[in-house]
Protein backbone atom coordinates (compact mmCIF):
# COMPACT_ATOMS: atom_id res chain seq x y z
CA UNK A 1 80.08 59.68 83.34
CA UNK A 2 81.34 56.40 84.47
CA UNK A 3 85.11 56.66 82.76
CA UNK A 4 84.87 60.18 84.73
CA UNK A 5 84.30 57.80 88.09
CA UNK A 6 86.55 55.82 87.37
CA UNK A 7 89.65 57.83 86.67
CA UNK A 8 89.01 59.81 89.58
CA UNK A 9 89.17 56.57 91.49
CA UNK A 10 92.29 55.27 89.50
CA UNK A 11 94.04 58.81 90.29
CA UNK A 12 93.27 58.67 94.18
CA UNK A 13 94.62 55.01 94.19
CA UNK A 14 97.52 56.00 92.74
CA UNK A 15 98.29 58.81 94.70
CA UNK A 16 97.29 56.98 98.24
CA UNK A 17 99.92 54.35 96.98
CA UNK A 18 102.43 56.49 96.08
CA UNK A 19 102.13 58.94 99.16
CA UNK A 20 102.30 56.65 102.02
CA UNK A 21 101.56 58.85 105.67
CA UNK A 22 104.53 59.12 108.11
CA UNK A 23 104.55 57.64 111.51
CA UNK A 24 104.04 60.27 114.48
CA UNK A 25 107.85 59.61 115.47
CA UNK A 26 109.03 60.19 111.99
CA UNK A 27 107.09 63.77 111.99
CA UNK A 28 109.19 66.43 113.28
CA UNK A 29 109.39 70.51 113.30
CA UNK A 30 112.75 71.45 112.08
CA UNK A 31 114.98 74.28 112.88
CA UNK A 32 113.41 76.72 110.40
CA UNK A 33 109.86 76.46 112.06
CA UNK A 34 112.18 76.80 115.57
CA UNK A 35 114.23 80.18 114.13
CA UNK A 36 110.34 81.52 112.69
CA UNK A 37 109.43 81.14 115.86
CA UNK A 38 112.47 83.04 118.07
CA UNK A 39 112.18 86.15 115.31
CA UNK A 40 108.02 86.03 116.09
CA UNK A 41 108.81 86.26 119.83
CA UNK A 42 111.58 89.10 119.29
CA UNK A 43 109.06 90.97 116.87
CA UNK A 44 106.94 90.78 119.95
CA UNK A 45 108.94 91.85 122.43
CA UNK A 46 110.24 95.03 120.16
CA UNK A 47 107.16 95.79 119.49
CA UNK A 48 106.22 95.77 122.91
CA UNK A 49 109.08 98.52 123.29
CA UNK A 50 108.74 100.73 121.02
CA UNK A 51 104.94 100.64 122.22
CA UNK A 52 105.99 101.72 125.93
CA UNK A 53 108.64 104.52 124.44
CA UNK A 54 105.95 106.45 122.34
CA UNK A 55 103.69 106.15 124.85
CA UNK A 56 106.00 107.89 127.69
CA UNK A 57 106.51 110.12 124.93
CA UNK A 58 103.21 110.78 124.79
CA UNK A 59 102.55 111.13 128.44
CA UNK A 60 105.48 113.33 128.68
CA UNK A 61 104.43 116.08 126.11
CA UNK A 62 100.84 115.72 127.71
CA UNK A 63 102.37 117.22 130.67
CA UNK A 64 104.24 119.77 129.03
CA UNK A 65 101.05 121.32 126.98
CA UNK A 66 101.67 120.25 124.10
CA UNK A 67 98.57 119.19 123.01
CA UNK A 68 96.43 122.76 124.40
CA UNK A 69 95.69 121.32 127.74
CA UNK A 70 96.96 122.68 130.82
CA UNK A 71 99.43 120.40 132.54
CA UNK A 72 97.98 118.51 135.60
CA UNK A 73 98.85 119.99 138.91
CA UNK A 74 100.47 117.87 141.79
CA UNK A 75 98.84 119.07 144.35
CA UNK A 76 95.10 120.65 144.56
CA UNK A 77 97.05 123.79 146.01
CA UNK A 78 98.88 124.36 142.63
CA UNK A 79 95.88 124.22 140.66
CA UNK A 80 95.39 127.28 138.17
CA UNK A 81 92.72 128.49 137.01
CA UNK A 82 91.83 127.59 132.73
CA UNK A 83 93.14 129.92 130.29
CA UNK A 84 90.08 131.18 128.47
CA UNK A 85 91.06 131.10 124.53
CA UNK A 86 89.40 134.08 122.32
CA UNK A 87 85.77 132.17 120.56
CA UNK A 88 86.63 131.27 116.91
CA UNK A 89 84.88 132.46 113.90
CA UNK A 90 83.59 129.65 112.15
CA UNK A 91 81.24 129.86 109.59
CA UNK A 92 78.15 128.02 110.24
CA UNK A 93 76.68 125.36 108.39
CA UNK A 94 73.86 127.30 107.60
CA UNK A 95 75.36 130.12 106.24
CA UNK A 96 75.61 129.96 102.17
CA UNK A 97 77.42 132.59 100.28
């Protein structure tokens, strides 16, 4: 047990003496972090795009009917009434067969 506490001590005070920690001034961020950086902040702003696009898309075939609802009117003059779809036949969760 005590060689084990030793070595471990020997290996740190090797390492600590053979690693020595930089200054502050001699710590910089190089161009690679800088260019990682840029391409985050254009993923962004793509991103960002492409968001606004679908969702115009969206909006815009939410106004046509796409998606079974009647388009909104402009004004409360233009309103029409809701088209009343035929009932479906479902079968009911109680019914076995």
């Amino acid at each position: 047990m005590f060689l084990v506490a030793v070595a471990s001590e020997l290996v740190t005070a090797v390492l600590a003496a053979s690693d020595p920690v930089p200054e502050d001034e001699d710590v910089k961020a190089g161009w690679m972090a800088f260019a990682i950086f840029l391409g985050l902040i254009v993923a962004v702003v793509l991103l960002g795009i492409s968001l606004t696009r679908h969702l115009r898309t969206v909006r815009q075939a939410r106004d046509d009917g796409v998606y079974g609802d009647a388009p909104p009117a402009d004004d409360a003059g233009d309103q029409q009434p809701p088209v009343e779809q035929p009932p479906v036949d479902r079968p009911r969760p109680d019914d076995r067969r």
